[in-house]
N, C-alpha and C. Protein backbone atom coordinates (compact mmCIF):
# COMPACT_ATOMS: atom_id res chain seq x y z
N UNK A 1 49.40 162.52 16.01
CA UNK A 1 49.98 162.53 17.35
C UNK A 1 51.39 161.94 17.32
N UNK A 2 52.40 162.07 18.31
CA UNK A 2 53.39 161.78 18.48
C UNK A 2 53.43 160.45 18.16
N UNK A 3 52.93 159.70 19.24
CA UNK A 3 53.16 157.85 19.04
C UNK A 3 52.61 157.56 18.02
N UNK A 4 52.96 156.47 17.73
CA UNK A 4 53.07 155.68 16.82
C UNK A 4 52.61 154.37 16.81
N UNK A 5 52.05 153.69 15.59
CA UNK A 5 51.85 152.21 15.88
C UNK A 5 53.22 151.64 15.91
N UNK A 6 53.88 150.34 16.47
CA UNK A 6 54.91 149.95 15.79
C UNK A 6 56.11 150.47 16.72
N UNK A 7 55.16 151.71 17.56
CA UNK A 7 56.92 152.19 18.10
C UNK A 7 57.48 151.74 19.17
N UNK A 8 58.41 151.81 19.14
CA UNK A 8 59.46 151.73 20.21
C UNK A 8 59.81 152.82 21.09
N UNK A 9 59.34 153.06 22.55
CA UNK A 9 59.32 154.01 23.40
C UNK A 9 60.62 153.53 24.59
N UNK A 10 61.25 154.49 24.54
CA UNK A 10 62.71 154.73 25.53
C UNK A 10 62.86 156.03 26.60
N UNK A 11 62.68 155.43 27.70
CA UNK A 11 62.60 156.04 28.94
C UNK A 11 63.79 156.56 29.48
N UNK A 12 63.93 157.91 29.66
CA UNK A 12 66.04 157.56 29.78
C UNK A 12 65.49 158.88 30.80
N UNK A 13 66.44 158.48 31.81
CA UNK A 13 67.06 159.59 33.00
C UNK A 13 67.52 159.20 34.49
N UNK A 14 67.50 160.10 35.44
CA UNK A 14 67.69 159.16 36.85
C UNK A 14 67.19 158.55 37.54
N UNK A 15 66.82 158.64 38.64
CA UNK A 15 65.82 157.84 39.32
C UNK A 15 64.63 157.82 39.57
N UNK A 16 64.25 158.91 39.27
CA UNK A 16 62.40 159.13 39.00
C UNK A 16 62.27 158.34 38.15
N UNK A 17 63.03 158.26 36.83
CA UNK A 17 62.52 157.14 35.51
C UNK A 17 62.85 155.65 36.12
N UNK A 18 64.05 155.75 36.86
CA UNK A 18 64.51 154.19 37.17
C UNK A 18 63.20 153.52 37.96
N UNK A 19 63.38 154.20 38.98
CA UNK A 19 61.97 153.33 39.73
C UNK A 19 61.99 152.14 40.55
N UNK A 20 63.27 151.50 40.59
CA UNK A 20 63.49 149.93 40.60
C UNK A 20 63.27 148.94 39.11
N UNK A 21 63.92 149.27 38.51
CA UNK A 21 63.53 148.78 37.23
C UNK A 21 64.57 147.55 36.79
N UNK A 22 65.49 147.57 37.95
CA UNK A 22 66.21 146.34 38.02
C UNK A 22 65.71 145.35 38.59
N UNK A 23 65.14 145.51 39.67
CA UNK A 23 64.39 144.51 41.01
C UNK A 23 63.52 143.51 39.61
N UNK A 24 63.32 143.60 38.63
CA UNK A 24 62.88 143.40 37.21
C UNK A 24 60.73 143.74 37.68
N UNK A 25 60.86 144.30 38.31
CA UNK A 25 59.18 144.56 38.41
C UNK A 25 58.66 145.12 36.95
N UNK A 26 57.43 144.54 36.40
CA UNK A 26 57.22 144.68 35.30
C UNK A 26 58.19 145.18 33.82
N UNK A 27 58.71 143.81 33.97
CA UNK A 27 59.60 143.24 32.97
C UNK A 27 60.62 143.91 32.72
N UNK A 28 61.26 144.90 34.19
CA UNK A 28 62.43 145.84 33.74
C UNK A 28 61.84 147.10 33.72
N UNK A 29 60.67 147.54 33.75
CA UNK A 29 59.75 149.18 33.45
C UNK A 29 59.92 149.48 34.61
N UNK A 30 60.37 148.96 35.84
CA UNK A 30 59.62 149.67 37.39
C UNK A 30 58.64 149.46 37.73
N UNK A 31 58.64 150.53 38.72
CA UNK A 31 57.68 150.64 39.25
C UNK A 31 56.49 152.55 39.12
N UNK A 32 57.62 153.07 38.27
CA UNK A 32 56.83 154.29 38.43
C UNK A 32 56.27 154.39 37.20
N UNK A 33 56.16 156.06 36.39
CA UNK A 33 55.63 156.62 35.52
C UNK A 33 55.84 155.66 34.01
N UNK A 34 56.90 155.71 33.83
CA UNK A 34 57.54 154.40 32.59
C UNK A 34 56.53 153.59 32.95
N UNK A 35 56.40 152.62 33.73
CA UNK A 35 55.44 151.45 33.75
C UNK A 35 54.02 152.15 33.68
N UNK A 36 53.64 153.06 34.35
CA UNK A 36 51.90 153.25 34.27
C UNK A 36 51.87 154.24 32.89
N UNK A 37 53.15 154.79 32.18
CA UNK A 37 52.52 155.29 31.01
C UNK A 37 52.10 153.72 29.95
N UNK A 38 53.31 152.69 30.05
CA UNK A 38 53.26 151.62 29.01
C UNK A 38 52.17 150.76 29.77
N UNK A 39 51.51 150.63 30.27
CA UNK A 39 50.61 149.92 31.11
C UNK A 39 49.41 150.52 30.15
N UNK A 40 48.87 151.98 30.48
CA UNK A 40 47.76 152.65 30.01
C UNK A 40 47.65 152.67 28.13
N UNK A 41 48.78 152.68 27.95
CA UNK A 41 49.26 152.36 26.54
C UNK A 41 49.26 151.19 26.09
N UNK A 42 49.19 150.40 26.29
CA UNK A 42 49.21 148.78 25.85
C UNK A 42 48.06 148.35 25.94
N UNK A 43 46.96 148.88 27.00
CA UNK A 43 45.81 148.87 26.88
C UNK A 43 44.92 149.17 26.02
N UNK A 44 45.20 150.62 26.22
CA UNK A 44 44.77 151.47 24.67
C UNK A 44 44.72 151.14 23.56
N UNK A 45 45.99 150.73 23.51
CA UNK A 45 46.01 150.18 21.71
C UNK A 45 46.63 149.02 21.19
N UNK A 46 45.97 148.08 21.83
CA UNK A 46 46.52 146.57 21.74
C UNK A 46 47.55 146.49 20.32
N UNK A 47 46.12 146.46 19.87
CA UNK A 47 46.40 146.24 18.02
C UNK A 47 48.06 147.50 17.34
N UNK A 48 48.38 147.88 18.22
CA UNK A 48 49.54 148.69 18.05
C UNK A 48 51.04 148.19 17.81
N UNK A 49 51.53 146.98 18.61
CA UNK A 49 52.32 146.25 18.56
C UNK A 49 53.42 147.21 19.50
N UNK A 50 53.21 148.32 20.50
CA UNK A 50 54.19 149.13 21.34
C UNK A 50 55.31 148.38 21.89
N UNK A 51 56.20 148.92 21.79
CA UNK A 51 57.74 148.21 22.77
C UNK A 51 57.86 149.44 23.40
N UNK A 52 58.24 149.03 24.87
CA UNK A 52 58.51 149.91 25.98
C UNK A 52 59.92 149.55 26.34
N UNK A 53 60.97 150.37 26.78
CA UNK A 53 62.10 150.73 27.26
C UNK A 53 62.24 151.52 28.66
N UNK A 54 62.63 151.06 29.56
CA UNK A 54 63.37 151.60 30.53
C UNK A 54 64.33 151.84 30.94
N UNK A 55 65.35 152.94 30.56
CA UNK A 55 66.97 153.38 31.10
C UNK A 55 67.18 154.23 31.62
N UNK A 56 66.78 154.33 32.63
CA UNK A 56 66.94 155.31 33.76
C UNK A 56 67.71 154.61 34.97
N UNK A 57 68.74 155.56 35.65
CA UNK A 57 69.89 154.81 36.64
C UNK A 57 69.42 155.90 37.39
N UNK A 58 69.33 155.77 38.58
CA UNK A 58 69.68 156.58 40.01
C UNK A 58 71.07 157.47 40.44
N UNK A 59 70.65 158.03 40.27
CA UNK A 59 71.95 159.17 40.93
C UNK A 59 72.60 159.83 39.47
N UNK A 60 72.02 159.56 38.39
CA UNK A 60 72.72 160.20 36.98
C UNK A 60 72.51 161.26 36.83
N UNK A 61 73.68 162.21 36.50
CA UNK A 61 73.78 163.67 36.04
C UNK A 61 72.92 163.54 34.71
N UNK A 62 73.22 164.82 34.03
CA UNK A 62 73.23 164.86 32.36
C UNK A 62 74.62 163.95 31.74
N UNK A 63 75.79 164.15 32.77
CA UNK A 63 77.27 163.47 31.99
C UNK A 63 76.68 162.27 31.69
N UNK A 64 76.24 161.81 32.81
CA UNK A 64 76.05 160.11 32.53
C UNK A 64 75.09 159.60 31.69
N UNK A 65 74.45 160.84 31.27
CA UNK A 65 73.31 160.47 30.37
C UNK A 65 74.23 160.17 28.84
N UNK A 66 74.91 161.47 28.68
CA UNK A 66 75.91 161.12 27.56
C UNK A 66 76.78 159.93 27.45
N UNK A 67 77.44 159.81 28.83
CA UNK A 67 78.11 158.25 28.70
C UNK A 67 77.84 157.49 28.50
N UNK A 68 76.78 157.07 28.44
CA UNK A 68 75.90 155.75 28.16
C UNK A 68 74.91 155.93 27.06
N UNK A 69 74.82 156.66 26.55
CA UNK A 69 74.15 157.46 24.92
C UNK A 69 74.19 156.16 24.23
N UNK A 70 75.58 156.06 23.69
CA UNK A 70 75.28 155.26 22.47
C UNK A 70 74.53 153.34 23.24
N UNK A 71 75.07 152.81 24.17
CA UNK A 71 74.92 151.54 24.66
C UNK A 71 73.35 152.04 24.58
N UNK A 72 72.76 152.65 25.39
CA UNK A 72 71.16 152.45 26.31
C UNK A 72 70.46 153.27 25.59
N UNK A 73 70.64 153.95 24.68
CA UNK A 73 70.23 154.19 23.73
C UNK A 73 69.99 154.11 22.01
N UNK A 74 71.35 154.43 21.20
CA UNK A 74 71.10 154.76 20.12
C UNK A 74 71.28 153.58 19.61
N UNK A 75 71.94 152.43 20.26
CA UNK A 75 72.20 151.04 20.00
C UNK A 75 70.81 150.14 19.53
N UNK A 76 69.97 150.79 20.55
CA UNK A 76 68.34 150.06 20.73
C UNK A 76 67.47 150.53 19.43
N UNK A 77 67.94 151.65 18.73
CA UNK A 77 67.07 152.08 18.02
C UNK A 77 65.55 152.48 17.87
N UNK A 78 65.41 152.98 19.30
CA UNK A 78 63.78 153.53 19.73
C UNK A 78 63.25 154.91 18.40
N UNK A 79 62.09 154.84 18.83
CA UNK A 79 61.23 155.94 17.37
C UNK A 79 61.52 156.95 18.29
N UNK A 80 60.72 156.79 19.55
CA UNK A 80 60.35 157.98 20.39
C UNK A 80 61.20 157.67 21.91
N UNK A 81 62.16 158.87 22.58
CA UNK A 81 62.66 158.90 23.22
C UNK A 81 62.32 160.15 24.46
N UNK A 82 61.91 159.60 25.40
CA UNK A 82 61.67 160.61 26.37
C UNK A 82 62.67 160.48 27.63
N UNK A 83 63.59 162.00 27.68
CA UNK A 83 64.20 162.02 28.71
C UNK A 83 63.42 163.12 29.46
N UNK A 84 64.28 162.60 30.80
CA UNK A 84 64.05 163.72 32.14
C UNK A 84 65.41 163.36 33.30
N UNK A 85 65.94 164.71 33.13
CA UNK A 85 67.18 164.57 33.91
C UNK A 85 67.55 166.00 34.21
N UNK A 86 68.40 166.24 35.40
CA UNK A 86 68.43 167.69 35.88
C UNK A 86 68.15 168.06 37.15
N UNK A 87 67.56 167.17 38.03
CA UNK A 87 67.67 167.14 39.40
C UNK A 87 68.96 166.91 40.48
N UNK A 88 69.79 166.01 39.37
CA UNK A 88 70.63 165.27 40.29
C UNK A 88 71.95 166.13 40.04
N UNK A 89 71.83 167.13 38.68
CA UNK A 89 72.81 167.97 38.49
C UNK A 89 72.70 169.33 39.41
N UNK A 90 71.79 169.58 40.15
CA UNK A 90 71.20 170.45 41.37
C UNK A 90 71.59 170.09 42.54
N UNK A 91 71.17 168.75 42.57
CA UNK A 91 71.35 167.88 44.23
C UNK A 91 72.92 167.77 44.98
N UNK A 92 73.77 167.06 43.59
CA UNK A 92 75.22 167.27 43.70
C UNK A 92 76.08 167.86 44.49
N UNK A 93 75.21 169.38 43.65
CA UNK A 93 75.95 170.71 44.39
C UNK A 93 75.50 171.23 45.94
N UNK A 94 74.63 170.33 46.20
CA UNK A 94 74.07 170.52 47.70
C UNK A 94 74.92 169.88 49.01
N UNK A 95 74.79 168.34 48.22
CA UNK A 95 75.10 167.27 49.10
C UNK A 95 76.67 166.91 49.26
N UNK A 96 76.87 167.09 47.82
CA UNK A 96 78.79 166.86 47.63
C UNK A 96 79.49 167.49 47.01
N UNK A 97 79.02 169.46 46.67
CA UNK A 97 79.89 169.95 46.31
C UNK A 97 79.97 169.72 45.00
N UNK A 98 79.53 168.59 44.11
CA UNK A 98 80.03 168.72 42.61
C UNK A 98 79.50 169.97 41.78
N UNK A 99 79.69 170.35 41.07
CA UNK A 99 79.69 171.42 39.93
C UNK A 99 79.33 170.48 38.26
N UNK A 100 77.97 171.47 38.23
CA UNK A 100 77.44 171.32 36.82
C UNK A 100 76.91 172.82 36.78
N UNK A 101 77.97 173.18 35.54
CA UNK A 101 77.51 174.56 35.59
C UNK A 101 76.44 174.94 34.29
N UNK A 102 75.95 175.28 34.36
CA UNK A 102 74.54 175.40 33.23
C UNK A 102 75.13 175.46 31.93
N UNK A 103 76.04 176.30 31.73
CA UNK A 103 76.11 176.41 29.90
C UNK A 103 76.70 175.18 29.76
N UNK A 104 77.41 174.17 30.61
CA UNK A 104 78.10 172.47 30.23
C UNK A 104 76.88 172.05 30.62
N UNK A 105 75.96 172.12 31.33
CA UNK A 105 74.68 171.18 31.55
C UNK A 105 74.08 171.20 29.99
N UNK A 106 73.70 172.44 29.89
CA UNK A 106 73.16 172.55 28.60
C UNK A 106 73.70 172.07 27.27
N UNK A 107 75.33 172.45 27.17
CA UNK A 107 75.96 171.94 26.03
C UNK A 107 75.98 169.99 25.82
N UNK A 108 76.21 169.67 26.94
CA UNK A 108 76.32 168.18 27.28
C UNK A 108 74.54 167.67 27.01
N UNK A 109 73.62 168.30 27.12
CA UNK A 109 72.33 167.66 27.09
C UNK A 109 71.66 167.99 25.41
N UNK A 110 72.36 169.39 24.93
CA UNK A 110 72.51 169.48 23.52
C UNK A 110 72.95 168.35 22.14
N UNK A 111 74.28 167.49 23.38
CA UNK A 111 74.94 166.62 22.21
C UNK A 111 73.82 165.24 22.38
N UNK A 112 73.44 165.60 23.24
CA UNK A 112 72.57 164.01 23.87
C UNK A 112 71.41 164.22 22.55
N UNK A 113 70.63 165.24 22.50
CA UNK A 113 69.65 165.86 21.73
C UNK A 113 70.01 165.69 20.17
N UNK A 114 71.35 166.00 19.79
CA UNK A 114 71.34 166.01 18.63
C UNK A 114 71.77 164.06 18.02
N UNK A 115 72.71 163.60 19.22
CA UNK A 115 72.49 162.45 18.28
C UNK A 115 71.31 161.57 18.38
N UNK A 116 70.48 161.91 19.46
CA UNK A 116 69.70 160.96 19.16
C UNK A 116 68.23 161.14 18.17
N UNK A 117 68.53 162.81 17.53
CA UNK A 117 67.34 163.19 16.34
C UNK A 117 68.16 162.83 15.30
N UNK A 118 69.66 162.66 14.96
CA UNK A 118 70.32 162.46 13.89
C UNK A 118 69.51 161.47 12.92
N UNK A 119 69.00 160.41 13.25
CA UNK A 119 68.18 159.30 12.83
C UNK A 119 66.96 159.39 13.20
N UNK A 120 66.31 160.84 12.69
CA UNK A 120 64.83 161.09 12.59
C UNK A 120 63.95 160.34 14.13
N UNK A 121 64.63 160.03 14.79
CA UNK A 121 63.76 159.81 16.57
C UNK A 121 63.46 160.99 16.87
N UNK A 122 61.78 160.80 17.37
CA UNK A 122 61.09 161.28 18.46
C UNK A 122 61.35 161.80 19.71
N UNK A 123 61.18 163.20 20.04
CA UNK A 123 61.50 163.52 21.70
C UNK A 123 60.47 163.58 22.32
N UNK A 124 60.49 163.47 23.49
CA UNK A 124 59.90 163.97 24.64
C UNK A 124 61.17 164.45 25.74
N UNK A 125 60.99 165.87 25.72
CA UNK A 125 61.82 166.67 26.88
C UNK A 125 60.96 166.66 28.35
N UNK A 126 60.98 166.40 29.89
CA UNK A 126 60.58 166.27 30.73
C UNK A 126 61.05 167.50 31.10
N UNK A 127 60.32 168.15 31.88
CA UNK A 127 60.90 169.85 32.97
C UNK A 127 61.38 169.05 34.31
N UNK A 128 62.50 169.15 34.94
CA UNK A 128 63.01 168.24 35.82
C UNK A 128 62.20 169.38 37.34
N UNK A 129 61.95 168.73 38.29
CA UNK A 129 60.76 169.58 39.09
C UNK A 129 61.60 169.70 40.49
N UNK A 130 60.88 170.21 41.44
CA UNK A 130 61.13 170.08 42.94
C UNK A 130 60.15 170.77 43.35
N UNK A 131 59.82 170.19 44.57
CA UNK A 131 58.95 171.00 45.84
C UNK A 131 59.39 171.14 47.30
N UNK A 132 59.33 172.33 47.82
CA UNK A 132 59.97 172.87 49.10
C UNK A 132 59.60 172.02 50.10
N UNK A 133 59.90 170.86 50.11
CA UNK A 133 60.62 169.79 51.54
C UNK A 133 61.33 169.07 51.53
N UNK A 134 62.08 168.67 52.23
CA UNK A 134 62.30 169.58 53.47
C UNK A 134 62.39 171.21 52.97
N UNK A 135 62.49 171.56 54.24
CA UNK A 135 62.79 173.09 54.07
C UNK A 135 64.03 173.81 53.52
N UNK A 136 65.24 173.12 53.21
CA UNK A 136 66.46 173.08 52.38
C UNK A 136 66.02 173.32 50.93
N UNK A 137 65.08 172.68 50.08
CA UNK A 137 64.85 172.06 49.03
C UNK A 137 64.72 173.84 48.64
N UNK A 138 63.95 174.60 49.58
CA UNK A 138 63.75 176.25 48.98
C UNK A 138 64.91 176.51 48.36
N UNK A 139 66.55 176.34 49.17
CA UNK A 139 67.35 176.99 48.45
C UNK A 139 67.88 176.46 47.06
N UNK A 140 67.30 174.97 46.86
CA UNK A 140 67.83 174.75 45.20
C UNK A 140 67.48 175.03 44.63
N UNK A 141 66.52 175.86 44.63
CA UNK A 141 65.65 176.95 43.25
C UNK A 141 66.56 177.69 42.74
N UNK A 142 67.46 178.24 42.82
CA UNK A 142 68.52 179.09 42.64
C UNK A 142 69.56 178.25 41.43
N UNK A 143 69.53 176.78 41.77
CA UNK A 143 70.43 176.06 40.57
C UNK A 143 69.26 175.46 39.81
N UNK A 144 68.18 175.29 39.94
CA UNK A 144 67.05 174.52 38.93
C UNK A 144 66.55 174.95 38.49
N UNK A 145 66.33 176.23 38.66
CA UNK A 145 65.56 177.27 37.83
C UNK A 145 65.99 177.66 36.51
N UNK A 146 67.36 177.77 36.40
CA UNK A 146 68.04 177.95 34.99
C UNK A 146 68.57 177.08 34.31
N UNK A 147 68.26 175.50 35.00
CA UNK A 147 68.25 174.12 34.41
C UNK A 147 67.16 174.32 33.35
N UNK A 148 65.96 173.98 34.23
CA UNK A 148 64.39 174.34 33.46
C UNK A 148 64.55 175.48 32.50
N UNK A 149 65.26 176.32 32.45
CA UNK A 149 64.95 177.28 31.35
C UNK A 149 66.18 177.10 30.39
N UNK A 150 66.82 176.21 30.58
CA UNK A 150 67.78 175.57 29.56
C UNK A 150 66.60 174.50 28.40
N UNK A 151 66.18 173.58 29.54
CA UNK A 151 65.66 172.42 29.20
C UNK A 151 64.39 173.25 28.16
N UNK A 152 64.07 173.85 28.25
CA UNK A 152 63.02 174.71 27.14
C UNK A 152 63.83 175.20 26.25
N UNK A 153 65.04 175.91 26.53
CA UNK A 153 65.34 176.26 24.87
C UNK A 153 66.33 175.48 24.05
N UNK A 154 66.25 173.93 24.69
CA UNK A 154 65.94 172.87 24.01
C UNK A 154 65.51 172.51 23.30
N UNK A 155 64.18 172.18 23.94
CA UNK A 155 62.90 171.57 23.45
C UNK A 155 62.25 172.48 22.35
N UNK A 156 62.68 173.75 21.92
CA UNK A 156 62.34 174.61 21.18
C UNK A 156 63.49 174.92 20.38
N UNK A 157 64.67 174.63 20.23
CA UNK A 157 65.93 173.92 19.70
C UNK A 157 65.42 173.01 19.01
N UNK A 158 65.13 171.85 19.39
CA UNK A 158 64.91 170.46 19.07
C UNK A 158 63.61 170.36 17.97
N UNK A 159 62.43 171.21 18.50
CA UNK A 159 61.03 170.82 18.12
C UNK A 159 60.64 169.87 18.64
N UNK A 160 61.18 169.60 20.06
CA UNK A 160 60.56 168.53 20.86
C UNK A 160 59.53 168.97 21.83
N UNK A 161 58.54 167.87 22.02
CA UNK A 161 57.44 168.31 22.87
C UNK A 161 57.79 168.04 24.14
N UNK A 162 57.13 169.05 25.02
CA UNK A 162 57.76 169.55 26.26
C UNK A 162 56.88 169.19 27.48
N UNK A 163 57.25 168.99 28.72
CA UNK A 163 56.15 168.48 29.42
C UNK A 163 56.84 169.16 30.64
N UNK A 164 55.89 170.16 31.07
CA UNK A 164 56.54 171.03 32.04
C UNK A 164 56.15 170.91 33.49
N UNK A 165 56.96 169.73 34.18
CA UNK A 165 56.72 169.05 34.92
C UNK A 165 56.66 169.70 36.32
N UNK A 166 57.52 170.84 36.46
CA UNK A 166 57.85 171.85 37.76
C UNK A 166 56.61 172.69 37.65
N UNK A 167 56.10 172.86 36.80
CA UNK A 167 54.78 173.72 36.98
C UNK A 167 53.06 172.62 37.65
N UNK A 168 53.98 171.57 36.79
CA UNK A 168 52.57 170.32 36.86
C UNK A 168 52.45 170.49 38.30
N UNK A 169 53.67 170.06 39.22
CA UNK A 169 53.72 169.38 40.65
C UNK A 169 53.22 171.05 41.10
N UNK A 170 53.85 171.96 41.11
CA UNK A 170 53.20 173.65 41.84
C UNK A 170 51.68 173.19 41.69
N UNK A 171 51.16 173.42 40.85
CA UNK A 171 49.83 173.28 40.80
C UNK A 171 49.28 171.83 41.67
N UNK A 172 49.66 171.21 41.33
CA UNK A 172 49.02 169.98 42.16
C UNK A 172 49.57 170.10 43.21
N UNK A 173 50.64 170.67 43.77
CA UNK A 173 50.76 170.99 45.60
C UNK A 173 49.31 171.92 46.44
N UNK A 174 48.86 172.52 45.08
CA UNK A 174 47.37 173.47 46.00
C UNK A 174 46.55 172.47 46.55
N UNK A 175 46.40 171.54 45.44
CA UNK A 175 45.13 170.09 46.12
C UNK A 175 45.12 169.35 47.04
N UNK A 176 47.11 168.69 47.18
CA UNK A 176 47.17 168.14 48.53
C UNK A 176 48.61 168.30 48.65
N UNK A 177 48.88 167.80 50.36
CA UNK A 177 49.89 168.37 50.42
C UNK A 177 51.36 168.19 49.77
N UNK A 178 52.03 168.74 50.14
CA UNK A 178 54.05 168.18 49.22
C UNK A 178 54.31 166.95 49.49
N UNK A 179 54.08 166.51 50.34
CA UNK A 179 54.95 165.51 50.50
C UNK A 179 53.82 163.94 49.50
N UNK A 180 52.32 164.30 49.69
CA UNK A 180 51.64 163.89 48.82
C UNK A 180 52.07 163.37 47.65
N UNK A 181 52.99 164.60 47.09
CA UNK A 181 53.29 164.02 45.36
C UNK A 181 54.44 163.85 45.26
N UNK A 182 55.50 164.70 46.17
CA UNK A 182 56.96 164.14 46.35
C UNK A 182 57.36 164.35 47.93
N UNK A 183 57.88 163.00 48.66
CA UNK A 183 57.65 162.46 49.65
C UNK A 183 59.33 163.87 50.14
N UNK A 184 59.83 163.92 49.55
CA UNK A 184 61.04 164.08 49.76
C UNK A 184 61.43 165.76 49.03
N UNK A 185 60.37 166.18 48.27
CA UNK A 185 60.91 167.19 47.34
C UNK A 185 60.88 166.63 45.86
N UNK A 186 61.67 165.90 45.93
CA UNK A 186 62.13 165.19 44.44
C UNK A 186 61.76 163.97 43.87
N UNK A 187 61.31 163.08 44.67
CA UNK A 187 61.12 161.69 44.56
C UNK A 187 59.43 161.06 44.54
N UNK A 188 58.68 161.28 43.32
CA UNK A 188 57.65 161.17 43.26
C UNK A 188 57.07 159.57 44.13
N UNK A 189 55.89 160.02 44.83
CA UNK A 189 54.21 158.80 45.61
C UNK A 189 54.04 158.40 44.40
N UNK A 190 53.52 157.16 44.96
CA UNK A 190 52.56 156.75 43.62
C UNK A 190 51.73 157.68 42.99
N UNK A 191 51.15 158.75 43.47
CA UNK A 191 50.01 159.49 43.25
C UNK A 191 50.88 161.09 42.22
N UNK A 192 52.16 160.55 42.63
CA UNK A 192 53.03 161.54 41.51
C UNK A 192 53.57 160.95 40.29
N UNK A 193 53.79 159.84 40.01
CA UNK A 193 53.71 159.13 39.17
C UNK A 193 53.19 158.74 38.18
N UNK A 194 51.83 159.11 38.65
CA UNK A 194 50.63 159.09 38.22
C UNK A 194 50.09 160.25 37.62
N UNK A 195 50.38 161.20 38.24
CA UNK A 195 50.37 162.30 37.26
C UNK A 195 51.37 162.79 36.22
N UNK A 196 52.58 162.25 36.41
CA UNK A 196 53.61 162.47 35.21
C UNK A 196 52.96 161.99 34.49
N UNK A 197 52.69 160.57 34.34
CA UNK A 197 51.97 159.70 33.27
C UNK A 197 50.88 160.04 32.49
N UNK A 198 49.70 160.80 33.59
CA UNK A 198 48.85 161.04 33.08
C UNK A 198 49.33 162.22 31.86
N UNK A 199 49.94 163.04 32.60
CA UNK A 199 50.33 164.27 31.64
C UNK A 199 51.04 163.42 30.83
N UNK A 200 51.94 162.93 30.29
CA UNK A 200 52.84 162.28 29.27
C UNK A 200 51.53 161.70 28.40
N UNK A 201 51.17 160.68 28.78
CA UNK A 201 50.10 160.17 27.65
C UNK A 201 49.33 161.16 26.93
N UNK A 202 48.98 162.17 27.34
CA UNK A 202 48.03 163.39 26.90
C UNK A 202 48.98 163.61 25.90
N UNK A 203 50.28 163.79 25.95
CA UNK A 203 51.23 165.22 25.26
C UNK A 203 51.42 164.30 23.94
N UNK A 204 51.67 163.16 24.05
CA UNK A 204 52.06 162.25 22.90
C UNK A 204 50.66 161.50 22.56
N UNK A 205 49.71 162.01 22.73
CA UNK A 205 48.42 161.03 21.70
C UNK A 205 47.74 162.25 21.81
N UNK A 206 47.73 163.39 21.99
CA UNK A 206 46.73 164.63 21.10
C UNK A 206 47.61 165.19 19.92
């Protein structure tokens, strides 16, 4: 399986990963998926010796993922690195007009990809998601849709394992309602959180 005894796990993206992870709630992890994956994990396998990482900022493109590459990342020297980012390069273009145009989304999340396998680290690629609410949220399908199908020929680029998170939340919108798992469209309940996690732990220990 992916993890590892010994490893060092690094959480990197915007604010779904951030969580409040400054407010220092569980030791800097947050409050979301990062904390209940290393929570369920530390449990699991005491005898493992796991280090958990949280670097995820609020409001970060893919740019900012690169800008801060080497500091919050390659500096730390994690085994296994799981990003998820790509919402906020969608949202941008809604709220303020900025421009991230897919082949620079992609090229910019490419360089992120390659230095941080340069030194034999672990991926985990996240599918960055949305669900139609408000009723606006319908028309960003049109810029996220060819995010997500970047972010796969990535992860198939890379040989990184993929966790296809926009399909996860569709399906779990049949059980209960949207706002259930993202209050907002984008911004996972506890009860969405909870299912990233759940799915993440699965993908990296089978």
């Amino acid at each position: 399986m992916l993890l590892q005894p010994h490893d060092h796990v690094l959480f990197y993206g915007d604010s779904i990963t951030d969580a409040g992870r400054n407010s220092g709630a569980n030791g800097g992890l947050g409050t979301g998926y990062a904390a209940l994956c290393a929570a369920q994990l530390l449990a699991r396998y005491p005898e493992w010796n796991l280090n958990f990482t949280n670097k995820g900022i609020s409001g970060n493109r893919v740019y900012d993922l690169e800008a801060r590459l080497q500091e919050d990342v390659l500096d730390l020297q994690p085994n296994l690195v799981s990003v998820l980012i790509g919402i906020n390069d969608t949202w941008r273009r809604y709220d303020s007009g900025k421009s991230s145009p897919i082949g620079e989304f992609q090229d910019s999340y490419r360089r992120i990809l390659s230095a941080i396998t340069e030194s034999g680290t672990r991926l985990v690629i996240c599918e960055p998601f949305l669900l139609p609410i408000p009723e606006d949220r319908k028309k960003w399908r049109e810029d996220l849709d060819p995010r997500i199908t970047a972010c796969r020929d990535l992860a198939r680029q890379f040989g990184a394992l993929y966790l296809p998170l926009d399909g996860l939340f569709a399906a779990a919108s049949t059980r209960a309602s949207l706002d259930y798992w993202l209050p907002d469209g984008v911004h996972p309940s506890l009860a969405g959180h909870a299912l990233i996690a759940d799915a993440w732990i699965r993908l990296v220990t089978s």
